[in-house]
N, C-alpha and C. Protein backbone atom coordinates (compact mmCIF):
# COMPACT_ATOMS: atom_id res chain seq x y z
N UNK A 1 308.44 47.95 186.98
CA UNK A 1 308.89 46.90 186.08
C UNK A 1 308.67 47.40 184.65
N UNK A 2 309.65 47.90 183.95
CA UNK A 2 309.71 48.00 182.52
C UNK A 2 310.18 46.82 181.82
N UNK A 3 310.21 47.03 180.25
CA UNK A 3 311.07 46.22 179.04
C UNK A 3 310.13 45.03 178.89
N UNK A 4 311.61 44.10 178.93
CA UNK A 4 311.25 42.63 178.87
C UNK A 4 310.27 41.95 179.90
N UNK A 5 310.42 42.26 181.03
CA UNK A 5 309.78 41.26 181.97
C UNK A 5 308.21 41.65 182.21
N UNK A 6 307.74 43.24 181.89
CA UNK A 6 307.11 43.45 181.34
C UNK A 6 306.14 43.03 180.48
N UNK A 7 306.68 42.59 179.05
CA UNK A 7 306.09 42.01 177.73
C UNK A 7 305.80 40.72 178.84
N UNK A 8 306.59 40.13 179.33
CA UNK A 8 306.38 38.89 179.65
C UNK A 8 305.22 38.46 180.34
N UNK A 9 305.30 39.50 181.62
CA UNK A 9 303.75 39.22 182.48
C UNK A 9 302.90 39.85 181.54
N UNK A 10 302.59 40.25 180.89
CA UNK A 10 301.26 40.82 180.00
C UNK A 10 301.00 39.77 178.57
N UNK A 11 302.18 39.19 178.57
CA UNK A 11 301.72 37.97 177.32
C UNK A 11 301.11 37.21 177.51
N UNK A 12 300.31 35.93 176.40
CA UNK A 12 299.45 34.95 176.99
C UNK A 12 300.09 34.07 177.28
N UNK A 13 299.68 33.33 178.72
CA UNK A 13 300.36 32.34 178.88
C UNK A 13 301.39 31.19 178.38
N UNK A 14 300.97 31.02 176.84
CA UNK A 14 301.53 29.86 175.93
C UNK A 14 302.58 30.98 175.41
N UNK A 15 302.66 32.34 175.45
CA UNK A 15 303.97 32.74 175.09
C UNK A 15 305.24 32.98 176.37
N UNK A 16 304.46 33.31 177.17
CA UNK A 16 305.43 33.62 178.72
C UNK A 16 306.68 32.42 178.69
N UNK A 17 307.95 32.90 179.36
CA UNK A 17 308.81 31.24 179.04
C UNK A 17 308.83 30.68 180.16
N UNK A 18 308.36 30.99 181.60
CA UNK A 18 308.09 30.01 182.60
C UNK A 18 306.57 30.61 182.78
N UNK A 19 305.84 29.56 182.87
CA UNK A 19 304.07 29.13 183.22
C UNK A 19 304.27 29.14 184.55
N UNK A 20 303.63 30.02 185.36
CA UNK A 20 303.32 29.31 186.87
C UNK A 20 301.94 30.15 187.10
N UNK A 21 301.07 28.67 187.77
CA UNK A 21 299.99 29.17 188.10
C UNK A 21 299.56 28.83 189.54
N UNK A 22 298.34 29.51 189.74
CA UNK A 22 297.94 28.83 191.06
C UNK A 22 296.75 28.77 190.66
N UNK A 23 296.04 26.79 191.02
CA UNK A 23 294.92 27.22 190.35
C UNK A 23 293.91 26.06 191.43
N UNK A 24 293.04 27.32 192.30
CA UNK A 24 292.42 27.30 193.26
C UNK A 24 291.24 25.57 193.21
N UNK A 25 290.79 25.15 194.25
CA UNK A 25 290.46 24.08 194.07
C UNK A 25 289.36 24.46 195.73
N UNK A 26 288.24 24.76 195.02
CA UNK A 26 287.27 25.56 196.17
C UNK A 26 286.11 24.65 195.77
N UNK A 27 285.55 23.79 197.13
CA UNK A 27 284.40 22.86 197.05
C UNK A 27 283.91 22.00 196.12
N UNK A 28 285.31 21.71 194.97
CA UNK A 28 285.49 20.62 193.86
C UNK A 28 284.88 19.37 193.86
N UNK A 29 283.82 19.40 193.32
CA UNK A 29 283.01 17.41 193.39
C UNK A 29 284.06 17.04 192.98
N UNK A 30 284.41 15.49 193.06
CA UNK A 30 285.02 14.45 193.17
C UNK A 30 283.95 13.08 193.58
N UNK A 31 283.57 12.63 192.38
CA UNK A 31 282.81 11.27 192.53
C UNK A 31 283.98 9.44 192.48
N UNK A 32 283.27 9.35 193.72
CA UNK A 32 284.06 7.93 193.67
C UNK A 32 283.64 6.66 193.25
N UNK A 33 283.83 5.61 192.92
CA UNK A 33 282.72 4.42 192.65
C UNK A 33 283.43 3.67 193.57
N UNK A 34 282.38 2.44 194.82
CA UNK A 34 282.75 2.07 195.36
C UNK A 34 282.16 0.99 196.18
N UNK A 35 281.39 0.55 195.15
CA UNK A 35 279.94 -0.28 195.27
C UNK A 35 280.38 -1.81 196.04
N UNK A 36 281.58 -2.13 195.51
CA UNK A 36 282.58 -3.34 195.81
C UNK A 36 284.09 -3.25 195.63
N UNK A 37 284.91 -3.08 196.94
CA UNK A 37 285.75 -2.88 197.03
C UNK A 37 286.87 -1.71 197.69
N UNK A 38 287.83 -1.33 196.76
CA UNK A 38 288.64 0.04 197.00
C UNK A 38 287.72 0.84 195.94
N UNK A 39 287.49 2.15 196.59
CA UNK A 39 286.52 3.06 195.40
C UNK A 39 287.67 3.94 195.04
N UNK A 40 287.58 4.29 193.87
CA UNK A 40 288.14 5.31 193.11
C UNK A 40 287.91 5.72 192.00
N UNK A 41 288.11 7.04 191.68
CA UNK A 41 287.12 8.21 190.78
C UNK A 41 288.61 9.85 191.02
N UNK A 42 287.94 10.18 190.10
CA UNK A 42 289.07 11.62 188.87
C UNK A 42 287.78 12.86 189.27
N UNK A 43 288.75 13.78 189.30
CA UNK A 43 288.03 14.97 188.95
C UNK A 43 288.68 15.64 187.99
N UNK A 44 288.28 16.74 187.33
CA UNK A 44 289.65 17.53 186.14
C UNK A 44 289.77 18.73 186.49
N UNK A 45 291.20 18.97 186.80
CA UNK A 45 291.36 20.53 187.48
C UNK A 45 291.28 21.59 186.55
N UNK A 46 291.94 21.01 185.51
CA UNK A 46 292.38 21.77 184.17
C UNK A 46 292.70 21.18 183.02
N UNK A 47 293.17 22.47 181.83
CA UNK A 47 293.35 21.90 181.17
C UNK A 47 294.93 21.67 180.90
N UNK A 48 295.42 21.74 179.43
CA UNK A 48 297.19 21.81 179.68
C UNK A 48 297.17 22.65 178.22
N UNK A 49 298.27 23.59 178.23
CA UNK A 49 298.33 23.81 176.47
C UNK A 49 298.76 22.69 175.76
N UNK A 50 298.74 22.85 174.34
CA UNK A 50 299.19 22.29 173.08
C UNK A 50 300.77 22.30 173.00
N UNK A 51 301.29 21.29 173.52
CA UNK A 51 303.15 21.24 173.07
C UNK A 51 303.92 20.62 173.84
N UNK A 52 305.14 20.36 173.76
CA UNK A 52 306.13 19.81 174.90
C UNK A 52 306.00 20.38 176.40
N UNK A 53 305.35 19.91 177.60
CA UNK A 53 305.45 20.69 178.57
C UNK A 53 306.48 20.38 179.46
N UNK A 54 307.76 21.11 179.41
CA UNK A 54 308.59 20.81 180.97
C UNK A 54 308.06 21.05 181.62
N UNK A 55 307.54 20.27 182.99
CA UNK A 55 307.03 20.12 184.36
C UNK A 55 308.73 21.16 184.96
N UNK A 56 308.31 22.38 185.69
CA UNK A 56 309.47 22.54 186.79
C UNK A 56 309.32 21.86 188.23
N UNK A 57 307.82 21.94 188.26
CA UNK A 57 307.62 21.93 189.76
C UNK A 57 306.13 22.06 189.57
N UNK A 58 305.65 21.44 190.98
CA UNK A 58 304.39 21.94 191.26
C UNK A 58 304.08 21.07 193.03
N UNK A 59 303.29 22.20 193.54
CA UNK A 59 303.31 22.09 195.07
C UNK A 59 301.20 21.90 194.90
N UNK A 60 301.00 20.75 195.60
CA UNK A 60 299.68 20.50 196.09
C UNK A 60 298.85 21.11 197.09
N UNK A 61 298.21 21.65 197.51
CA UNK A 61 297.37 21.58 199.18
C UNK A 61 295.98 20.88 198.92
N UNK A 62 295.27 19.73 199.43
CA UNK A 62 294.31 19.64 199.62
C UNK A 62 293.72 18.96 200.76
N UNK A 63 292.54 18.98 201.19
CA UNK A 63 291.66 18.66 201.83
C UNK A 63 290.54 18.38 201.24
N UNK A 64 290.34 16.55 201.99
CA UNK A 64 289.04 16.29 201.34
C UNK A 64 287.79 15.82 202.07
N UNK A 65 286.20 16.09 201.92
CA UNK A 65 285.37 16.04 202.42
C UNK A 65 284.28 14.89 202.12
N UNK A 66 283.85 14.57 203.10
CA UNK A 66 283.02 13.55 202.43
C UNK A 66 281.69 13.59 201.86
N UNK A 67 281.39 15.14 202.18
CA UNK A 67 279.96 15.86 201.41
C UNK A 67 278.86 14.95 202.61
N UNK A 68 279.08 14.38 203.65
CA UNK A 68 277.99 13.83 204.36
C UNK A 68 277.29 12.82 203.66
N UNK A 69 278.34 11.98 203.33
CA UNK A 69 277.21 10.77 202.73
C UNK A 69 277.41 9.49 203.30
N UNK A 70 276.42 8.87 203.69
CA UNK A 70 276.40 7.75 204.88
C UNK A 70 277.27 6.57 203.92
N UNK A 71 277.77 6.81 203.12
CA UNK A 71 278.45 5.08 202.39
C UNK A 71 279.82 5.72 202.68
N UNK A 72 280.33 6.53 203.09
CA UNK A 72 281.65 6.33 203.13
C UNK A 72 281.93 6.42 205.16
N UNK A 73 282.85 6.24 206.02
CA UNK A 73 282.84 6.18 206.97
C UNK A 73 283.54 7.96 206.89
N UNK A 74 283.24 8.16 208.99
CA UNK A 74 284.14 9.28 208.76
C UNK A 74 285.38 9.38 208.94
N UNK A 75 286.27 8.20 209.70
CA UNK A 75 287.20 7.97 209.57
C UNK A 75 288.24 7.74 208.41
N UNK A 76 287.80 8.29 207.32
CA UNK A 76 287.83 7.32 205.93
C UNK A 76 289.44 7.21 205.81
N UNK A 77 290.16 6.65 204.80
CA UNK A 77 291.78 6.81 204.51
C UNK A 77 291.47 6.38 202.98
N UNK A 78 292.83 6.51 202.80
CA UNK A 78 293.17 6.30 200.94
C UNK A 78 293.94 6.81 200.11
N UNK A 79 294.30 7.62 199.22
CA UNK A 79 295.92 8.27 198.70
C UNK A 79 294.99 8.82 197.31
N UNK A 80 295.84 9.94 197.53
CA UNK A 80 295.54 10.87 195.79
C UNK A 80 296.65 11.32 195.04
N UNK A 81 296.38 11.62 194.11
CA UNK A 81 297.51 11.88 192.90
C UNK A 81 297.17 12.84 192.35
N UNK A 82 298.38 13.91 191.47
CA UNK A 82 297.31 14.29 190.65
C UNK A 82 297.81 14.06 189.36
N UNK A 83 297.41 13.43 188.20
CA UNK A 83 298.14 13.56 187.02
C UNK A 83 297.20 13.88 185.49
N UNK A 84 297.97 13.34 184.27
CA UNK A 84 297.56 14.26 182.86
C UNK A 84 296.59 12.40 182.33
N UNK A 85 296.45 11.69 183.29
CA UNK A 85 295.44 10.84 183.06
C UNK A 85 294.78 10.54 184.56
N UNK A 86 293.13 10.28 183.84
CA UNK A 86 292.22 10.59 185.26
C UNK A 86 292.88 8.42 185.60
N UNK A 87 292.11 8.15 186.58
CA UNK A 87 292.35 6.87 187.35
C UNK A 87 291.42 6.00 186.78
N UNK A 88 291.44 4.50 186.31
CA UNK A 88 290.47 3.96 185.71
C UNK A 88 290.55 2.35 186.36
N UNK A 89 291.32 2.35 187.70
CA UNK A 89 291.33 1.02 188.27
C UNK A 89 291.67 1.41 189.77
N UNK A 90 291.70 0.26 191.20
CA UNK A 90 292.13 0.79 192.14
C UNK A 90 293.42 0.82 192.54
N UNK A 91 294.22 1.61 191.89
CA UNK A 91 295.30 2.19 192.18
C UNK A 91 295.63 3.68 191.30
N UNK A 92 296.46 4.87 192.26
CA UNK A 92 296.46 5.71 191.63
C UNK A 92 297.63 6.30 191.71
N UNK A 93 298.60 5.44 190.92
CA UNK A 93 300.13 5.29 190.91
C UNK A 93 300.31 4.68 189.08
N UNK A 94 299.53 4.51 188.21
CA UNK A 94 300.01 3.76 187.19
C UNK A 94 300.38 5.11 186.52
N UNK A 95 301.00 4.57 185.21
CA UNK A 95 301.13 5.59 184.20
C UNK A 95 300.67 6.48 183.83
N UNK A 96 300.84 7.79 183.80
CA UNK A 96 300.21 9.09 183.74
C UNK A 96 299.31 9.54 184.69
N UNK A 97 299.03 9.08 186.28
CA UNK A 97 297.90 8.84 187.17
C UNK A 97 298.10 9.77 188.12
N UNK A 98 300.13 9.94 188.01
CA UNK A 98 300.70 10.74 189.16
C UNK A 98 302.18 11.27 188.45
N UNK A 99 301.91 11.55 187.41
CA UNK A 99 303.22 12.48 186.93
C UNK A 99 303.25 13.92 186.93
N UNK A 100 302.12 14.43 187.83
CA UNK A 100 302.23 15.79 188.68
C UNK A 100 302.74 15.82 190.02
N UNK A 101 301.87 15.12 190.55
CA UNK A 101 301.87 14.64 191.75
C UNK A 101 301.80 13.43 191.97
N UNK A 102 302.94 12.83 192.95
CA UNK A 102 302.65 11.49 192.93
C UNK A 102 301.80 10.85 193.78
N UNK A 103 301.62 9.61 194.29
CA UNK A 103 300.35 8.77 194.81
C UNK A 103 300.71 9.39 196.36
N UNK A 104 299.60 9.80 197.27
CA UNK A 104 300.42 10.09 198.35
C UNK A 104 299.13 9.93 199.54
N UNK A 105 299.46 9.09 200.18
CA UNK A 105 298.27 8.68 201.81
C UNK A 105 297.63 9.81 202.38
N UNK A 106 296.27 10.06 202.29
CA UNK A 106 295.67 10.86 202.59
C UNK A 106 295.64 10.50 204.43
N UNK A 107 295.68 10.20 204.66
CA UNK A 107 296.13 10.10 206.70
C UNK A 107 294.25 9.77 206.98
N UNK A 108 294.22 9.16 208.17
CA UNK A 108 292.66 9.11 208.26
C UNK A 108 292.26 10.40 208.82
N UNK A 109 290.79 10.11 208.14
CA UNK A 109 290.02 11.54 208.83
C UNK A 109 289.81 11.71 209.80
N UNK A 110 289.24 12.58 209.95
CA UNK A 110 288.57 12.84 211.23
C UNK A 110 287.19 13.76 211.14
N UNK A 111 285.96 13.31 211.46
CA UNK A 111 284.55 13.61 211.41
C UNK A 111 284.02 13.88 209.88
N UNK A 112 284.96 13.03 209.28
CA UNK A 112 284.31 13.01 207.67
C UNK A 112 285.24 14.38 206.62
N UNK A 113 286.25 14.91 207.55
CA UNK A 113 287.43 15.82 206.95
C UNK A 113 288.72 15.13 207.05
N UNK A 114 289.32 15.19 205.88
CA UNK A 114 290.91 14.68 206.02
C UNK A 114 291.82 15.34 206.53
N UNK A 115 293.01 15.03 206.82
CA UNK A 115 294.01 16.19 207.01
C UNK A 115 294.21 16.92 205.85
N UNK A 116 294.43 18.33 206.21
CA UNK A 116 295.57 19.16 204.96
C UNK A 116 296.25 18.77 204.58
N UNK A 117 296.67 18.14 203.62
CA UNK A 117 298.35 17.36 202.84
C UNK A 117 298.80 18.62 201.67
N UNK A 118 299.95 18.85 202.18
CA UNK A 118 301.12 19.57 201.48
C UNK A 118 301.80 18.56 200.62
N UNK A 119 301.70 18.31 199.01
CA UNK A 119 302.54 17.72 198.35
C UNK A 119 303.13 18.22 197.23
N UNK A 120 304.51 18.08 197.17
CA UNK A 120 304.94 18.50 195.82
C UNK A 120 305.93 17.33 195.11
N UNK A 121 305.97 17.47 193.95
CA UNK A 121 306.17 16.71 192.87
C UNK A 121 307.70 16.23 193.36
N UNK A 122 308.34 15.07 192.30
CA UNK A 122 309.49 14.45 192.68
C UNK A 122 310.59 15.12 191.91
N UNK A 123 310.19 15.01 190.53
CA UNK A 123 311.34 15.68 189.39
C UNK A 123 310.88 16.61 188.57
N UNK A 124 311.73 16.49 188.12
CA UNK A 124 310.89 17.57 186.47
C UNK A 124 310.87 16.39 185.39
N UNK A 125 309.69 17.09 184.45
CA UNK A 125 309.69 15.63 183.20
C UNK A 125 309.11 16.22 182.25
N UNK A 126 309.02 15.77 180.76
CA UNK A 126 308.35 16.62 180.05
C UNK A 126 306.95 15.51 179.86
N UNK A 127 306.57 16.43 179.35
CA UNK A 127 304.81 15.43 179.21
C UNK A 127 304.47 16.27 177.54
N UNK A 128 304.47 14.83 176.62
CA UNK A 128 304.09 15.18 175.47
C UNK A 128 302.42 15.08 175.38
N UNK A 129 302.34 16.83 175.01
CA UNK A 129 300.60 16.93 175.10
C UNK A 129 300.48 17.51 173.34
N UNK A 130 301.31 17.49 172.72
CA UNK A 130 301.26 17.66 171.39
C UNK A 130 299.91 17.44 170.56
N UNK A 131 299.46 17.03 171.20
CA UNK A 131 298.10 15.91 170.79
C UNK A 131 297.06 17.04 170.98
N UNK A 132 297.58 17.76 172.27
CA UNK A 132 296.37 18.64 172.89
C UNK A 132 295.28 17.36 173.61
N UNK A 133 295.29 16.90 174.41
CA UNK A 133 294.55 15.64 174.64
C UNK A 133 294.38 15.34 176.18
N UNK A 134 295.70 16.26 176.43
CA UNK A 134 295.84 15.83 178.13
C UNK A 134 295.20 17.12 179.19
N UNK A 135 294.49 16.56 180.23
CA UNK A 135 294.52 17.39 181.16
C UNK A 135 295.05 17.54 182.84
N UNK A 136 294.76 18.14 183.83
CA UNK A 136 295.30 17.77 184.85
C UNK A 136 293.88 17.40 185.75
N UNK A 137 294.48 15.96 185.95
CA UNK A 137 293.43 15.39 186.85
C UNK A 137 293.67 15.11 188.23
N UNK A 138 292.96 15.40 188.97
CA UNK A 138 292.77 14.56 190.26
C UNK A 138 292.19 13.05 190.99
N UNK A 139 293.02 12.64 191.09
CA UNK A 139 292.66 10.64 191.48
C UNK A 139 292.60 10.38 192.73
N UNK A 140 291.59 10.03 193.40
CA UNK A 140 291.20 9.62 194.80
C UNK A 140 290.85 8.58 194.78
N UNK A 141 291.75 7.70 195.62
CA UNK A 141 291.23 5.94 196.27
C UNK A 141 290.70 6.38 197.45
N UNK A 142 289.93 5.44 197.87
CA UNK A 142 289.51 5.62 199.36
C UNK A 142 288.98 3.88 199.96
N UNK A 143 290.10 3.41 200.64
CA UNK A 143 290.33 2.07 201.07
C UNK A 143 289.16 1.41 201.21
N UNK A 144 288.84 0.24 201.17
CA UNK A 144 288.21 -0.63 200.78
C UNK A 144 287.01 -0.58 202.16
N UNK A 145 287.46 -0.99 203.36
CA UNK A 145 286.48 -0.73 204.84
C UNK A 145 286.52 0.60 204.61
N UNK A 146 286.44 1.53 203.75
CA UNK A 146 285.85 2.90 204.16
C UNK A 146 284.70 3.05 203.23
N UNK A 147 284.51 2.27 202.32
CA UNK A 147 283.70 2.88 201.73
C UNK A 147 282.39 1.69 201.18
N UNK A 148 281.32 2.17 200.82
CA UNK A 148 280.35 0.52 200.52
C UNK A 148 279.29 1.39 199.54
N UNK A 149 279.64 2.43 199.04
CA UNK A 149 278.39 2.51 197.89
C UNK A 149 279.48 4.01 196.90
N UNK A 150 278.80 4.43 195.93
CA UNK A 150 279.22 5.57 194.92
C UNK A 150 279.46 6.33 196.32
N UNK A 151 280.12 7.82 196.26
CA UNK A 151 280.26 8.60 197.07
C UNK A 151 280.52 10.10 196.06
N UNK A 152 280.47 10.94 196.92
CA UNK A 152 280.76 12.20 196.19
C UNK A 152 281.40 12.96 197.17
N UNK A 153 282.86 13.35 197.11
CA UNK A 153 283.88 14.05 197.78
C UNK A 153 284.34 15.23 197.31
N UNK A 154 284.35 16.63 198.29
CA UNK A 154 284.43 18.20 197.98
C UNK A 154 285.97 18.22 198.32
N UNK A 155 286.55 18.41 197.52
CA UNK A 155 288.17 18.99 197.54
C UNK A 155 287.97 20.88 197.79
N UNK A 156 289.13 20.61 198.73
CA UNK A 156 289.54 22.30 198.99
C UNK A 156 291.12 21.86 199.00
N UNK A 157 291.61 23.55 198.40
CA UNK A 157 292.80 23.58 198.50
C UNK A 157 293.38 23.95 196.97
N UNK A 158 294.34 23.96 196.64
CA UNK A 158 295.09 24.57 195.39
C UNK A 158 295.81 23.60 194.54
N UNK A 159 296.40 23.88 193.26
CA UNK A 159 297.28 23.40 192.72
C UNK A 159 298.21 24.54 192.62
N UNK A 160 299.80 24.36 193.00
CA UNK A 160 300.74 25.52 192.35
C UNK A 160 301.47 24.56 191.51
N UNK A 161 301.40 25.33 190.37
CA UNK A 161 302.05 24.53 189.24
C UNK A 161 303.15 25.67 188.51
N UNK A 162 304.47 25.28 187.47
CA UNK A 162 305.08 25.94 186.69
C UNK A 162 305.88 24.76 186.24
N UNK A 163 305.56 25.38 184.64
CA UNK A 163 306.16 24.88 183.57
C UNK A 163 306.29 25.73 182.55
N UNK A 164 307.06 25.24 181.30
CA UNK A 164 307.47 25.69 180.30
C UNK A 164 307.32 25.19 178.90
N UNK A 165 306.23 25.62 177.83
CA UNK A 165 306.33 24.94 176.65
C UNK A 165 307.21 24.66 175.77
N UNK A 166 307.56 24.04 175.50
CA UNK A 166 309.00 23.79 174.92
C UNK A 166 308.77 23.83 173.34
N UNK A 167 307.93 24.23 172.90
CA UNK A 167 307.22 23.67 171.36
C UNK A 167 306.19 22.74 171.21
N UNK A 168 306.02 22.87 169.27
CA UNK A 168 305.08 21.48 169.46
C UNK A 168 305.55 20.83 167.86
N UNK A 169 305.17 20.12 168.08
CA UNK A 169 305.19 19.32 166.35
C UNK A 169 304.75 19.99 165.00
């Protein structure tokens, strides 16, 4: 590989003109609150650059664990997202919560492990981070009979992401 494409893989990321990363998600805490009710709680995968980001795409894998803690069941169920705002109520579908990834049913567990879920995104969109302000978060509900105190949940699995800065202000 000479020339152009070259310069390209050796530039820094914020200059490259398509971003794609893969960015690993190995025994990730994830705290839930869940004292009364549906519990739900953010982790932060990353960060985002400074500027217009076209979203092209981005493909999910995770699996989630319940770290062995007697307040959540092992059967547990509930839906995750991942988006450029963490979750601050029980649902993880509002505005900015799932404009990576959208809200998607984690299937029930089994012995305190979830299934593997393969998810990838719906469209492309741009996400004004001009601000520099946004990051990429992860949002986990975990249904209401599954859970009866705080919990702390280990994510495995990846984010594949690619996008493109489009500028900034």
């Amino acid at each position: 590989m000479k020339g152009l494409p070259r310069s390209l893989a050796r530039a820094k990321q914020e200059q490259a003109r398509i971003v794609t990363l893969r960015i690993p998600l190995k025994d990730m805490p994830l705290t839930v609150a869940g004292t009364t009710g549906v519990g739900f709680g953010s982790a932060v995968i990353s960060g985002l650059p400074q500027g217009n980001i076209l979203l092209l795409g981005a493909v999910a894998y995770a699996q989630f664990s319940k770290n062995g803690d007697a307040d959540v069941q092992d059967t547990f169920d509930g839906d995750f997202s991942i988006g450029t705002v963490p979750t601050a109520d029980v649902d993880v579908s509002d505005t900015g919560e799932a404009d990576i990834i959208a809200s998607t049913p984690l299937g029930a567990a089994t012995a305190g492990l979830s299934p593997v879920l393969r998810v990838t995104n719906a469209a492309q969109a741009i996400i004004d981070n001009t601000a520099a302000d946004l990051e990429l978060n992860l949002n986990l509900l975990i249904d209401d009979a599954n859970i009866s105190g705080a919990a702390t949940f280990l994510v495995n699995g990846s984010l594949n992401i690619a996008y493109i800065v489009l500028g900034d202000d």
